[in-house]
PDB file of N, CA and C in Angstrom:
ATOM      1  N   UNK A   1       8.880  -1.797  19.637  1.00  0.00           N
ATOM      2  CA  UNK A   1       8.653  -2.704  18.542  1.00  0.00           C
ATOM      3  C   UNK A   1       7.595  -2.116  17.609  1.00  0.00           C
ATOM      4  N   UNK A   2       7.943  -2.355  16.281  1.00  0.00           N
ATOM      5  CA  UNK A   2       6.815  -1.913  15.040  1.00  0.00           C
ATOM      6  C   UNK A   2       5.300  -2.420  15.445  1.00  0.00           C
ATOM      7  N   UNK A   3       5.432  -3.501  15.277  1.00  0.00           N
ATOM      8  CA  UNK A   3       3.906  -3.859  15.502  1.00  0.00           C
ATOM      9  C   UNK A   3       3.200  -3.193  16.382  1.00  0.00           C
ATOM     10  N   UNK A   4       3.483  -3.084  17.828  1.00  0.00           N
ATOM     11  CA  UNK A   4       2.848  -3.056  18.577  1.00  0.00           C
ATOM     12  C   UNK A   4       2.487  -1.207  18.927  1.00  0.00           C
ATOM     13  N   UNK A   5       4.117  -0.557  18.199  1.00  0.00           N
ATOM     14  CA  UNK A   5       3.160   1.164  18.058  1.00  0.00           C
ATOM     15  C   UNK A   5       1.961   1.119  16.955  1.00  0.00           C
ATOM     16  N   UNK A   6       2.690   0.363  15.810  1.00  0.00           N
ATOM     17  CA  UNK A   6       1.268   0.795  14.847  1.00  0.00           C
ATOM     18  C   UNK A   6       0.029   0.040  15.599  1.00  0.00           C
ATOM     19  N   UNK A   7       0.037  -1.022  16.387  1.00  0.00           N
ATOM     20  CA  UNK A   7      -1.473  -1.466  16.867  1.00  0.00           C
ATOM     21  C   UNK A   7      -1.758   0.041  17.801  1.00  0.00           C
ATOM     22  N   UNK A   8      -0.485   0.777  18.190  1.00  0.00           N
ATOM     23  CA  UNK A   8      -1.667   1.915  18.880  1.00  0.00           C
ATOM     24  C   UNK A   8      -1.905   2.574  18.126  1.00  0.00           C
ATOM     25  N   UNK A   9      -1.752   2.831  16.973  1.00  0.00           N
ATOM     26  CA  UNK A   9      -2.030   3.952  16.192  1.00  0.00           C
ATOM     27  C   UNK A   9      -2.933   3.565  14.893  1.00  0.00           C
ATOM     28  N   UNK A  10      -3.118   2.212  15.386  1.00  0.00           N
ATOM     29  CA  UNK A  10      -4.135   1.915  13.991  1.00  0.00           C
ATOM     30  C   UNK A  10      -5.347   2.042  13.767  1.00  0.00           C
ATOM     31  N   UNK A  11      -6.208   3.196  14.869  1.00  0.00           N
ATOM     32  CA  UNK A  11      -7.642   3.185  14.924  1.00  0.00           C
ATOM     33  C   UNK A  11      -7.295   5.361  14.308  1.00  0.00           C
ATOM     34  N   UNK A  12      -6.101   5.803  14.890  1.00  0.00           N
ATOM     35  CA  UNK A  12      -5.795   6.890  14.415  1.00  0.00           C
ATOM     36  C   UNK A  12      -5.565   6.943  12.342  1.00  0.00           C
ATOM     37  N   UNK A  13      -4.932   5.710  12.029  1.00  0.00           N
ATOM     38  CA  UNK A  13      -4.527   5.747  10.913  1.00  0.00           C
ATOM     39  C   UNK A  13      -6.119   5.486   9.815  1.00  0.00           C
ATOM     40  N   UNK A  14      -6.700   4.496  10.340  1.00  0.00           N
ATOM     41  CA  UNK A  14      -8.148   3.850   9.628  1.00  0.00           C
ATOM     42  C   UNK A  14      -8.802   5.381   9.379  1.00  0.00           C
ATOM     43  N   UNK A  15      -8.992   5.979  10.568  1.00  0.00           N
ATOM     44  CA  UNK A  15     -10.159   7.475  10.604  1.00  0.00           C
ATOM     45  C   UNK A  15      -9.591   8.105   9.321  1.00  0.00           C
ATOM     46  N   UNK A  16      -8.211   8.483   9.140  1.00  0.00           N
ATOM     47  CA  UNK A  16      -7.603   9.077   8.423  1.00  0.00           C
ATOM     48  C   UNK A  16      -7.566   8.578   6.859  1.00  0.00           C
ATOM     49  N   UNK A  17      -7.734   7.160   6.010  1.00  0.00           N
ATOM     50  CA  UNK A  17      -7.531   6.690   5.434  1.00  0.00           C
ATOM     51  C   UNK A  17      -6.450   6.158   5.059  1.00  0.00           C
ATOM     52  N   UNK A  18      -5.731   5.603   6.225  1.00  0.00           N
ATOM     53  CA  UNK A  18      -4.369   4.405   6.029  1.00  0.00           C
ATOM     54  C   UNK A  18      -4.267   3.676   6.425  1.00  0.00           C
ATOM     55  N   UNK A  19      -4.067   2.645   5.425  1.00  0.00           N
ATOM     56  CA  UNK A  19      -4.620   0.993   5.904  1.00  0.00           C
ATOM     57  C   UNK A  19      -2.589   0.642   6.417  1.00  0.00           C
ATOM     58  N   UNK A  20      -2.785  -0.188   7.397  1.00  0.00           N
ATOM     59  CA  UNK A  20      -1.330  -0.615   7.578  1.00  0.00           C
ATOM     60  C   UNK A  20      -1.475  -2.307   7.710  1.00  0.00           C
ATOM     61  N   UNK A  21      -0.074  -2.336   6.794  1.00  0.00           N
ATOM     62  CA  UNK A  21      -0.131  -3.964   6.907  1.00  0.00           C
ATOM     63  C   UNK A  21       1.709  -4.178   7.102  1.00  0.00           C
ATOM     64  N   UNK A  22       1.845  -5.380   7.785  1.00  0.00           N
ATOM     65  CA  UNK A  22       3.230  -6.091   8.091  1.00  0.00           C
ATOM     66  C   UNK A  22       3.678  -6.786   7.267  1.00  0.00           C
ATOM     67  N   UNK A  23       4.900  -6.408   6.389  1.00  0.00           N
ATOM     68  CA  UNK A  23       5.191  -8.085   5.631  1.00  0.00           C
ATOM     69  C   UNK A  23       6.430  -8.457   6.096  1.00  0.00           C
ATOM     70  N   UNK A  24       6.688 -10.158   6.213  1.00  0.00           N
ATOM     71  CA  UNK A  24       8.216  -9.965   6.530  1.00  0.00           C
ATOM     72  C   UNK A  24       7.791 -12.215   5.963  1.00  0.00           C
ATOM     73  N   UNK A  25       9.504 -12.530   5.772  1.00  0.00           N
ATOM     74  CA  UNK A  25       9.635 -13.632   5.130  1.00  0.00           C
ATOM     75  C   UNK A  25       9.711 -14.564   5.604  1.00  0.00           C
ATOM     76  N   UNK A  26       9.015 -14.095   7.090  1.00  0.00           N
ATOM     77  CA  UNK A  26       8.473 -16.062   7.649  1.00  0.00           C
ATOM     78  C   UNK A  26       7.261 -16.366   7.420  1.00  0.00           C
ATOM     79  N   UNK A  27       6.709 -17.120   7.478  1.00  0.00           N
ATOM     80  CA  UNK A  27       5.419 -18.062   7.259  1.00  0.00           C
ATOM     81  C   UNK A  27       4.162 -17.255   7.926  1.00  0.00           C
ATOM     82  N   UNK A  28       3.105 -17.379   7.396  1.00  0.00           N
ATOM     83  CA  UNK A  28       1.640 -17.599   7.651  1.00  0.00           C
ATOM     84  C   UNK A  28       1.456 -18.254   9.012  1.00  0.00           C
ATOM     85  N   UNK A  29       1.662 -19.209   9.070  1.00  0.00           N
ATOM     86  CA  UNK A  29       1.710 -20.010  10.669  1.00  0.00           C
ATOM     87  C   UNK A  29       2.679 -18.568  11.569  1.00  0.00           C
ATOM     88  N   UNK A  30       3.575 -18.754  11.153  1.00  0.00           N
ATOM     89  CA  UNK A  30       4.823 -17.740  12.668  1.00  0.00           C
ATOM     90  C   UNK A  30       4.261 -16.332  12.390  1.00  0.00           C
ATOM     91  N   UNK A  31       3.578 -15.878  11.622  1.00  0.00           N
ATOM     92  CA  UNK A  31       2.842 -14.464  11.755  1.00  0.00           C
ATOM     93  C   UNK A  31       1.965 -14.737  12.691  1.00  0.00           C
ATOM     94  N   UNK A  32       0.836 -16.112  12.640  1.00  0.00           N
ATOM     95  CA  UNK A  32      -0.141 -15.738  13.186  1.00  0.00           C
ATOM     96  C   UNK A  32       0.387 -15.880  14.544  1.00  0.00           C
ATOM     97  N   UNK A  33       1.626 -16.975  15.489  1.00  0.00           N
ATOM     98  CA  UNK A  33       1.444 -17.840  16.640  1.00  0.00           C
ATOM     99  C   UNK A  33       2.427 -15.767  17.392  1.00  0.00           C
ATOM    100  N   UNK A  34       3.164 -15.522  16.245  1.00  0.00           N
ATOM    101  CA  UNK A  34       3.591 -14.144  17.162  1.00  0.00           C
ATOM    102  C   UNK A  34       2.493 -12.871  16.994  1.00  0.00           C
ATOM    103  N   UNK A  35       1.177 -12.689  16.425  1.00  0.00           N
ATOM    104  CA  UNK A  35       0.325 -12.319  16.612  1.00  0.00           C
ATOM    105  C   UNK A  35      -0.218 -12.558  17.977  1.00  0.00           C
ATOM    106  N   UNK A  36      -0.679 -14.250  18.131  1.00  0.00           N
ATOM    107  CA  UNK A  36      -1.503 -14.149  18.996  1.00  0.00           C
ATOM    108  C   UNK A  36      -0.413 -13.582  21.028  1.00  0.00           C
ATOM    109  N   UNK A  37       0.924 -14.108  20.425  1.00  0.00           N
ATOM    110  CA  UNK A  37       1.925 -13.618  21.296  1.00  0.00           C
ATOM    111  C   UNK A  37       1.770 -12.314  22.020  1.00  0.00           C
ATOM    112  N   UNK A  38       1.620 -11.249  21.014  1.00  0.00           N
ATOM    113  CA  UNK A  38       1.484 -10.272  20.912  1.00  0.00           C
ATOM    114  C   UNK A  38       0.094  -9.022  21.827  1.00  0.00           C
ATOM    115  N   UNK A  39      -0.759 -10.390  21.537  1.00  0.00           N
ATOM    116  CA  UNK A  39      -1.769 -10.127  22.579  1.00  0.00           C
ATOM    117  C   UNK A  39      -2.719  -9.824  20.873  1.00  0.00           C
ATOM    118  N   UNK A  40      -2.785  -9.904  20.124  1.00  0.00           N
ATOM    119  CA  UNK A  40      -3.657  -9.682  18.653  1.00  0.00           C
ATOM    120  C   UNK A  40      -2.774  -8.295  17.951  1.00  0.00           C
ATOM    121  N   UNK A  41      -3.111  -8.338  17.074  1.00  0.00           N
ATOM    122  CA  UNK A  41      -2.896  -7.129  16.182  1.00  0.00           C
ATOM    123  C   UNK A  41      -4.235  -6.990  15.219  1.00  0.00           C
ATOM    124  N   UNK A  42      -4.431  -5.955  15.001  1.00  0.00           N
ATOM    125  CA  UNK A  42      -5.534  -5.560  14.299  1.00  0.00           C
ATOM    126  C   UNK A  42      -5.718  -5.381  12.602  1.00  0.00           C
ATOM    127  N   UNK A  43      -4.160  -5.381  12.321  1.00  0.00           N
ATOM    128  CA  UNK A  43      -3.884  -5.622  10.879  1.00  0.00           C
ATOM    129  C   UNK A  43      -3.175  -6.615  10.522  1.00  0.00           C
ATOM    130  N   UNK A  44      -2.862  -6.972   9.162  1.00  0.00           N
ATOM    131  CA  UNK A  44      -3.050  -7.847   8.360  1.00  0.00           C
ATOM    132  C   UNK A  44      -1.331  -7.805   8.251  1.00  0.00           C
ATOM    133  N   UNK A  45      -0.685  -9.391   8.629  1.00  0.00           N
ATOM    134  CA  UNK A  45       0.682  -9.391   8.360  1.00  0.00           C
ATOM    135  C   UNK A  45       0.377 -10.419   6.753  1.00  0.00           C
ATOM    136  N   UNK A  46       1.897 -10.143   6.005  1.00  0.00           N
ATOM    137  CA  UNK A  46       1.638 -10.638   5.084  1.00  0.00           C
ATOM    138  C   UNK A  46       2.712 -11.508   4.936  1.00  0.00           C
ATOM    139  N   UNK A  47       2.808 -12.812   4.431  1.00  0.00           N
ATOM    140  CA  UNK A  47       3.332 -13.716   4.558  1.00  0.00           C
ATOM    141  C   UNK A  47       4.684 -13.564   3.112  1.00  0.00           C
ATOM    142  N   UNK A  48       5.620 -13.452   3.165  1.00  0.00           N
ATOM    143  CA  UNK A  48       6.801 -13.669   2.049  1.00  0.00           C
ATOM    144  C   UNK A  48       7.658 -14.414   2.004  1.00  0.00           C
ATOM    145  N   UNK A  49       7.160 -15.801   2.185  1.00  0.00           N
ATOM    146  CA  UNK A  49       7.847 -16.706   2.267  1.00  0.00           C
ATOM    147  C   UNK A  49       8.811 -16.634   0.722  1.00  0.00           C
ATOM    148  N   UNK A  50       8.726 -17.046  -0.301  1.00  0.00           N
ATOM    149  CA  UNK A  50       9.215 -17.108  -0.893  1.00  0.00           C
ATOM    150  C   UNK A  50      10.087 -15.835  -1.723  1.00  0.00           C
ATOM    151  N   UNK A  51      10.008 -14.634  -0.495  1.00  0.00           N
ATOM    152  CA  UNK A  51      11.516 -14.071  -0.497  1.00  0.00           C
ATOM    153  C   UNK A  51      10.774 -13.291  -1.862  1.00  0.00           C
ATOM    154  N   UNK A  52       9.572 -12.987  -2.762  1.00  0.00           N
ATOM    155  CA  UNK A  52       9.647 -11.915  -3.780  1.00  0.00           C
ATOM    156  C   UNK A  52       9.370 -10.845  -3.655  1.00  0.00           C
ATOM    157  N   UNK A  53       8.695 -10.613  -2.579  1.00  0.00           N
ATOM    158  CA  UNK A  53       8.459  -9.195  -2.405  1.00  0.00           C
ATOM    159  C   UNK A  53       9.713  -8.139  -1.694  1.00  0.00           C
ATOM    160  N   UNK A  54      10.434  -8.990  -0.956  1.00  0.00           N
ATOM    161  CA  UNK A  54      11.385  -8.056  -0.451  1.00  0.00           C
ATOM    162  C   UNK A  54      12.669  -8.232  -1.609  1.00  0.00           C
ATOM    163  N   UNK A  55      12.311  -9.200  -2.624  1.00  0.00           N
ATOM    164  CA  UNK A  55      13.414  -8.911  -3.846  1.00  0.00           C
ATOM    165  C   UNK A  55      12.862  -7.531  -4.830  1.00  0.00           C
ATOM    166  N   UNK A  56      11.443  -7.451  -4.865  1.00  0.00           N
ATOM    167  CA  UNK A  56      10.894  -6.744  -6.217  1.00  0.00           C
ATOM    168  C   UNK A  56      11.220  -5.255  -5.102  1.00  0.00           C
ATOM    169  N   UNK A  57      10.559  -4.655  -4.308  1.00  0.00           N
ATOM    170  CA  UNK A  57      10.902  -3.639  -3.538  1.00  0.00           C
ATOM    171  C   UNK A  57      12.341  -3.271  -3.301  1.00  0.00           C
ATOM    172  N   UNK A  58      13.476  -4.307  -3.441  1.00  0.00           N
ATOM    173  CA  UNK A  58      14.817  -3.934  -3.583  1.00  0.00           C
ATOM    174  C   UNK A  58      15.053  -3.746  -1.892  1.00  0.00           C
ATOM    175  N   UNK A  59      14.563  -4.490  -0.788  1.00  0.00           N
ATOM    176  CA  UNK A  59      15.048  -4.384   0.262  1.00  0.00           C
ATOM    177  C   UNK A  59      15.715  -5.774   1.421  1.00  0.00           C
ATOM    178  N   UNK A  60      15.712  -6.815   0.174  1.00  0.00           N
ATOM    179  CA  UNK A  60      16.412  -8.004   0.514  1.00  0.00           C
ATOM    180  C   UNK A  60      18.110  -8.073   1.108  1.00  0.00           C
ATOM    181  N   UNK A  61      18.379  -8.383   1.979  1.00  0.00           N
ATOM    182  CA  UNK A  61      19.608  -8.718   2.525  1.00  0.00           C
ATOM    183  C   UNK A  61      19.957  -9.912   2.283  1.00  0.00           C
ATOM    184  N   UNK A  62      21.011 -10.362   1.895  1.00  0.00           N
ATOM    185  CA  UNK A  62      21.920 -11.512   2.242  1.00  0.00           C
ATOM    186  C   UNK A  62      22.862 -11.807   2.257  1.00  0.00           C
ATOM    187  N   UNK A  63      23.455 -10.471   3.447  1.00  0.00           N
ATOM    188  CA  UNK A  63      24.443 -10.621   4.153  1.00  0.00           C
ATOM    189  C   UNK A  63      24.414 -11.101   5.488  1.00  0.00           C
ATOM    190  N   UNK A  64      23.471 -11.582   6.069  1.00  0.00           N
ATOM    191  CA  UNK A  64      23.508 -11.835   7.770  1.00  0.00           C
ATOM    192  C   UNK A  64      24.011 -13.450   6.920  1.00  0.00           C
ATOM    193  N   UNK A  65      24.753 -14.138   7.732  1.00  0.00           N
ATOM    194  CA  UNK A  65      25.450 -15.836   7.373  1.00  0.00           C
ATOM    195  C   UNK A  65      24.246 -16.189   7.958  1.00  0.00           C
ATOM    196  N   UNK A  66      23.048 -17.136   7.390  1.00  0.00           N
ATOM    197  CA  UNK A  66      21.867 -18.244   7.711  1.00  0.00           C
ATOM    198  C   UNK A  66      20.592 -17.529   7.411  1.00  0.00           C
ATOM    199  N   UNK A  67      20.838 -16.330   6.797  1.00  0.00           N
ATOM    200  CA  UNK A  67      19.493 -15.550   7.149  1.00  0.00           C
ATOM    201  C   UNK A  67      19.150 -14.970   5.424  1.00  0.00           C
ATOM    202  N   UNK A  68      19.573 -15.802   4.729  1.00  0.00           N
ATOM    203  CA  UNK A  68      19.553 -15.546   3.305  1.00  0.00           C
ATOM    204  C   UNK A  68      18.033 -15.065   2.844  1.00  0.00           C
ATOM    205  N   UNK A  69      17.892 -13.324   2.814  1.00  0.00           N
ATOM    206  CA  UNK A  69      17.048 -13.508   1.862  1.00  0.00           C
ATOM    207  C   UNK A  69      15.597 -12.668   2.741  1.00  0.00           C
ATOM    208  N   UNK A  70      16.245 -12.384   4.293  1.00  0.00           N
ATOM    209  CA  UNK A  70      15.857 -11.552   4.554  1.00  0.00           C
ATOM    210  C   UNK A  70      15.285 -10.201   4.673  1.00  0.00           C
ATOM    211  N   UNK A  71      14.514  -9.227   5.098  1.00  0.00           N
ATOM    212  CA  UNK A  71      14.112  -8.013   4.772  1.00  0.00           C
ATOM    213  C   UNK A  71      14.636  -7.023   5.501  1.00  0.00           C
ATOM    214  N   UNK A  72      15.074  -6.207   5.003  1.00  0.00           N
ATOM    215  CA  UNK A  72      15.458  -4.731   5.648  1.00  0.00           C
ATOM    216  C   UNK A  72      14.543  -3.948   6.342  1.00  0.00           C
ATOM    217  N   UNK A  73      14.722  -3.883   7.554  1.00  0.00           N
ATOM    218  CA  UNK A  73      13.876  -3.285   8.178  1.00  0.00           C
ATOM    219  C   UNK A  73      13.395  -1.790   7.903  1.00  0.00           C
ATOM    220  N   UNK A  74      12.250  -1.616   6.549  1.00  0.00           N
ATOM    221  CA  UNK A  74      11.328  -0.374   5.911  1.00  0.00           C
ATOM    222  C   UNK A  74      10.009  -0.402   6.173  1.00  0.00           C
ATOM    223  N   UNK A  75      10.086   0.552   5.864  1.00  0.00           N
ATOM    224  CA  UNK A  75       8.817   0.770   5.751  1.00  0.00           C
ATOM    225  C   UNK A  75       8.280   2.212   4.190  1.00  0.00           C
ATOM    226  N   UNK A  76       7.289   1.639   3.505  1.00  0.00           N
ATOM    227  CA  UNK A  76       6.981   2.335   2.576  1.00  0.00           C
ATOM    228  C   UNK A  76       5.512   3.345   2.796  1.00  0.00           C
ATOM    229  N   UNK A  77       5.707   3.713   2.313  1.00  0.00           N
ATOM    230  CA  UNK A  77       4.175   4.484   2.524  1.00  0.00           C
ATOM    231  C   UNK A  77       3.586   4.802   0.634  1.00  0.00           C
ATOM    232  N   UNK A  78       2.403   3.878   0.289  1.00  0.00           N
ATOM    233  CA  UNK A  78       2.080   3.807  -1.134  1.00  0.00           C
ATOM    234  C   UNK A  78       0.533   4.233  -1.205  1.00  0.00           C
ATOM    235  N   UNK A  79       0.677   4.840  -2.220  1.00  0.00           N
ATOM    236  CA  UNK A  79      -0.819   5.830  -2.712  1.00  0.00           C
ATOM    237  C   UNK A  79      -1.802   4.371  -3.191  1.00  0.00           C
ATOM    238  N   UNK A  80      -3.086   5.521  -3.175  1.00  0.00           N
ATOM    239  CA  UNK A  80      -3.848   4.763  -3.622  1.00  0.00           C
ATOM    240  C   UNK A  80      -3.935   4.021  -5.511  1.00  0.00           C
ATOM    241  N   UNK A  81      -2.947   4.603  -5.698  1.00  0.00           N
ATOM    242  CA  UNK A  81      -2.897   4.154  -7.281  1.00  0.00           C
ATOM    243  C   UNK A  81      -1.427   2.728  -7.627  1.00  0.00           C
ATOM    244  N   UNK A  82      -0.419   2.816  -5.851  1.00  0.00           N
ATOM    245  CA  UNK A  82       0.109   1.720  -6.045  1.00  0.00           C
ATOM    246  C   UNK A  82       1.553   2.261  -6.484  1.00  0.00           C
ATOM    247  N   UNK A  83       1.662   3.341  -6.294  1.00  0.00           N
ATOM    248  CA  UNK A  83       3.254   4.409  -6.167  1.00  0.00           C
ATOM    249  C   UNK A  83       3.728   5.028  -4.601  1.00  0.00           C
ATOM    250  N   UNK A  84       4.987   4.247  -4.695  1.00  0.00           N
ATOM    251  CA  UNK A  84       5.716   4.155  -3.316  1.00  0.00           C
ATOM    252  C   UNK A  84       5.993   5.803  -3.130  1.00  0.00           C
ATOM    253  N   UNK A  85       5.104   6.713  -2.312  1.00  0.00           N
ATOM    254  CA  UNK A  85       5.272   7.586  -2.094  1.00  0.00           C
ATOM    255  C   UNK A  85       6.559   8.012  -0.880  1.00  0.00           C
ATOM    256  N   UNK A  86       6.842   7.734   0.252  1.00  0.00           N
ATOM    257  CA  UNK A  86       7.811   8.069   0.945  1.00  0.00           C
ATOM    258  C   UNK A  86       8.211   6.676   1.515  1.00  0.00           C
ATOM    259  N   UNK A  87       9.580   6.694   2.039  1.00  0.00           N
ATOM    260  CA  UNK A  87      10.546   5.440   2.529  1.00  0.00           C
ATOM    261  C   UNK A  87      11.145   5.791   3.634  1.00  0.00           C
ATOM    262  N   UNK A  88      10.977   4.654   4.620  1.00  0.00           N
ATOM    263  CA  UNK A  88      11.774   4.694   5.683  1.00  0.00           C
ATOM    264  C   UNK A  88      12.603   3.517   5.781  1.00  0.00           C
ATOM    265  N   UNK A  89      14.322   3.404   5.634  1.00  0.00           N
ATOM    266  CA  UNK A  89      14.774   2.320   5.738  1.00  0.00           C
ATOM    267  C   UNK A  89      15.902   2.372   7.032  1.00  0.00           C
ATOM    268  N   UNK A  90      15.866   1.096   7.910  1.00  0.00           N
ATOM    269  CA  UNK A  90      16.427   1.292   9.259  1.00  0.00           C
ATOM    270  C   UNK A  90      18.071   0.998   8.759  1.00  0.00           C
ATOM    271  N   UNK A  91      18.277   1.814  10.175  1.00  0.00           N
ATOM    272  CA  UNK A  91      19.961   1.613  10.206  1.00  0.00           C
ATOM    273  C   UNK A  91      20.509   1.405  11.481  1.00  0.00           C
ATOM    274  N   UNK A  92      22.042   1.292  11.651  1.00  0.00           N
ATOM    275  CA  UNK A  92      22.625   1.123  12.906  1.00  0.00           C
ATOM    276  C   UNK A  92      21.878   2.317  13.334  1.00  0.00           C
ATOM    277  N   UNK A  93      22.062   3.681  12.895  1.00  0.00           N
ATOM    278  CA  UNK A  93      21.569   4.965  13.922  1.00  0.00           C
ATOM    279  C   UNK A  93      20.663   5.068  13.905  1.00  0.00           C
ATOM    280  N   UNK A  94      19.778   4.662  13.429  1.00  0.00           N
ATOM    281  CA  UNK A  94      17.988   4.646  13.282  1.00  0.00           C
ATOM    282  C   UNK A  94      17.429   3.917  13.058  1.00  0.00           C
ATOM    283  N   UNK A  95      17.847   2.975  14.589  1.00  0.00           N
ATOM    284  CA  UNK A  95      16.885   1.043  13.923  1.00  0.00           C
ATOM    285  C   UNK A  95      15.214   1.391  14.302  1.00  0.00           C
ATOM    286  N   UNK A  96      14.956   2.343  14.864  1.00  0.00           N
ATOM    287  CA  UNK A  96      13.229   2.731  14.628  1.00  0.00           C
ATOM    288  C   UNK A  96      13.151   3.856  14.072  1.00  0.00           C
ATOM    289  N   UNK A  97      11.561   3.685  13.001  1.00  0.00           N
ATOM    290  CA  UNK A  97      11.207   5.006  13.022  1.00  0.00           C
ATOM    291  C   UNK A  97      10.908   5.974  14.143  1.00  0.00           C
ATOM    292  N   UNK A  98      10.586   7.184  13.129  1.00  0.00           N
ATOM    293  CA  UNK A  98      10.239   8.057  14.298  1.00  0.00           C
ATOM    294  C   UNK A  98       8.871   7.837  13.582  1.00  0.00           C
ATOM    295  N   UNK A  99       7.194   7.340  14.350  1.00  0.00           N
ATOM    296  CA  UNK A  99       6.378   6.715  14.848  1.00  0.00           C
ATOM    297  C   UNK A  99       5.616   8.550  14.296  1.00  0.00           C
ATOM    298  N   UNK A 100       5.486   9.257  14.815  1.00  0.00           N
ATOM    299  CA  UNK A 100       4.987  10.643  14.261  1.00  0.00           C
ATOM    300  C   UNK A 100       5.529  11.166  13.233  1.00  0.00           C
ATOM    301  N   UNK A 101       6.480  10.548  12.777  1.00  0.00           N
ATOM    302  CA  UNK A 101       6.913  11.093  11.135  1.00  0.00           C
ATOM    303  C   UNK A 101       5.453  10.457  10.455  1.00  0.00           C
ATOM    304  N   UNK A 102       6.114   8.762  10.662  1.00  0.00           N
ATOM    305  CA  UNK A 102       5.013   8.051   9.889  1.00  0.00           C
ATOM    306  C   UNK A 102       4.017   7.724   9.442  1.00  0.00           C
ATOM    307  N   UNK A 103       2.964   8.137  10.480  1.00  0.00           N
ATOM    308  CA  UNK A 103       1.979   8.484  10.387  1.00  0.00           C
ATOM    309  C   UNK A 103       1.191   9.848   9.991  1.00  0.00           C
ATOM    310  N   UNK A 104       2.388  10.805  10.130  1.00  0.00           N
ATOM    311  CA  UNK A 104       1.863  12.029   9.355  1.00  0.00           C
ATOM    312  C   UNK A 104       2.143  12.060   7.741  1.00  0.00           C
ATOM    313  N   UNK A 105       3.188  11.077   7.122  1.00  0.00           N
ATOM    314  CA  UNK A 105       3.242  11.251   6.334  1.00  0.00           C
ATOM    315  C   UNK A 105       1.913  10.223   5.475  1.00  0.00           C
ATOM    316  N   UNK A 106       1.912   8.953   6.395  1.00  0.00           N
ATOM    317  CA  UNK A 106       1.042   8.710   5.476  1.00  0.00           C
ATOM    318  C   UNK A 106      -0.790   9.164   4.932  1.00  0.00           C
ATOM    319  N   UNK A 107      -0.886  10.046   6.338  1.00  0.00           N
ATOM    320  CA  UNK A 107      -2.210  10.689   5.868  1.00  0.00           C
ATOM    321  C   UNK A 107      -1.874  11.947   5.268  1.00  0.00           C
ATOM    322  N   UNK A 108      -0.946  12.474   4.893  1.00  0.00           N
ATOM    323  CA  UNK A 108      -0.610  13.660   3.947  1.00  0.00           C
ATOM    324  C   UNK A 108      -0.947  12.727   2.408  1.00  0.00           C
ATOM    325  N   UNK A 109      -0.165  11.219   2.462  1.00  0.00           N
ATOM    326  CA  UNK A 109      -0.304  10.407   1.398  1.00  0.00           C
ATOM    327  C   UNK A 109      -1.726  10.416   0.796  1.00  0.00           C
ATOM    328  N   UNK A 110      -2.514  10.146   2.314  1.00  0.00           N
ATOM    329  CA  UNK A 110      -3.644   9.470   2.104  1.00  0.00           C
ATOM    330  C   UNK A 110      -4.868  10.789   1.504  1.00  0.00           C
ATOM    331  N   UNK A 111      -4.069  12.593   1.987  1.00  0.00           N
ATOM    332  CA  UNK A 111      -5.387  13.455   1.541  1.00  0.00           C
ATOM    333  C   UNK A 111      -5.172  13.276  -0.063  1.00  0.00           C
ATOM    334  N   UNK A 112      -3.757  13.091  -0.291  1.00  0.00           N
ATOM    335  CA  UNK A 112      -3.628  12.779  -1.619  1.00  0.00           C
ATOM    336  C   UNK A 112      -2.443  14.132  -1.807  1.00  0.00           C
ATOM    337  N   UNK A 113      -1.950  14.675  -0.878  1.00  0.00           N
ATOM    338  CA  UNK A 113      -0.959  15.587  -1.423  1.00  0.00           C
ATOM    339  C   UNK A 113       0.108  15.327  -1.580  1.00  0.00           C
TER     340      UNK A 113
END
C-alpha cells in the first residue's frame, strides 16, 4: 500500500528536500479515522471532496458505476516553483509504483535538476 511505503520513506525524503502529501476524494474525517487505522502517518493527506483537484490535474475517472468522480491512482512529483515535473499513473500492469523510482526521482526534482 502507498501510504504506508512512503511512511517508510518519509524521514529519507524530508533529509533530501521532499515533502510528500496524499490526496484522494473522500473526506477530512475518513482520511483522518484511516490514518489513525493505519497506525499514524507522518504526512499530510489532503481532502478532495469536491472532486477539483483530480478534475484540474486531468486524473478523474468516471467510469467505475457509483464511484463518480474518483482519482486515478498517480502520483506527480512537482518543483518548487509548482511545475509537474515527472508522473506516475497506475494500471492493470502496474497498479504500484516502483517505490525507488519515486523517490529518486523526486530528490533529483528536489536538487533542482
Amino acid at each position: 500500500m502507498e501510504l504506508t511505503e512512503f511512511r517508510s520513506r518519509n524521514d529519507d525524503a524530508i533529509a533530501n528536500g521532499v515533502g510528500i502529501y496524499g490526496i484522494s476524494v473522500d473526506s477530512v474525517f475518513s482520511h483522518q479515522a484511516f490514518a489513525r487505522e493505519l497506525g499514524g502517518l507522518p504526512y499530510e493527506l489532503i481532502g478532495d471532496f469536491e472532486r477539483k483537484m483530480v478534475t484540474d490535474y486531468g486524473v478523474r475517472r468516471d467510469d467505475v458505476q457509483g464511484y463518480s468522480g474518483m482519482a486515478r491512482r498517480t502520483i506527480f512529483i512537482i518543483d518548487s516553483q509548482g511545475v509537474i515535473r515527472w508522473t506516475w499513473v497506475g494500471s492493470r500492469e502496474q497498479p504500484q509504483p516502483d517505490y525507488d523510482v519515486v523517490i529518486e526521482e523526486a530528490k533529483r526534482v528536489a536538487r533542482g535538476e
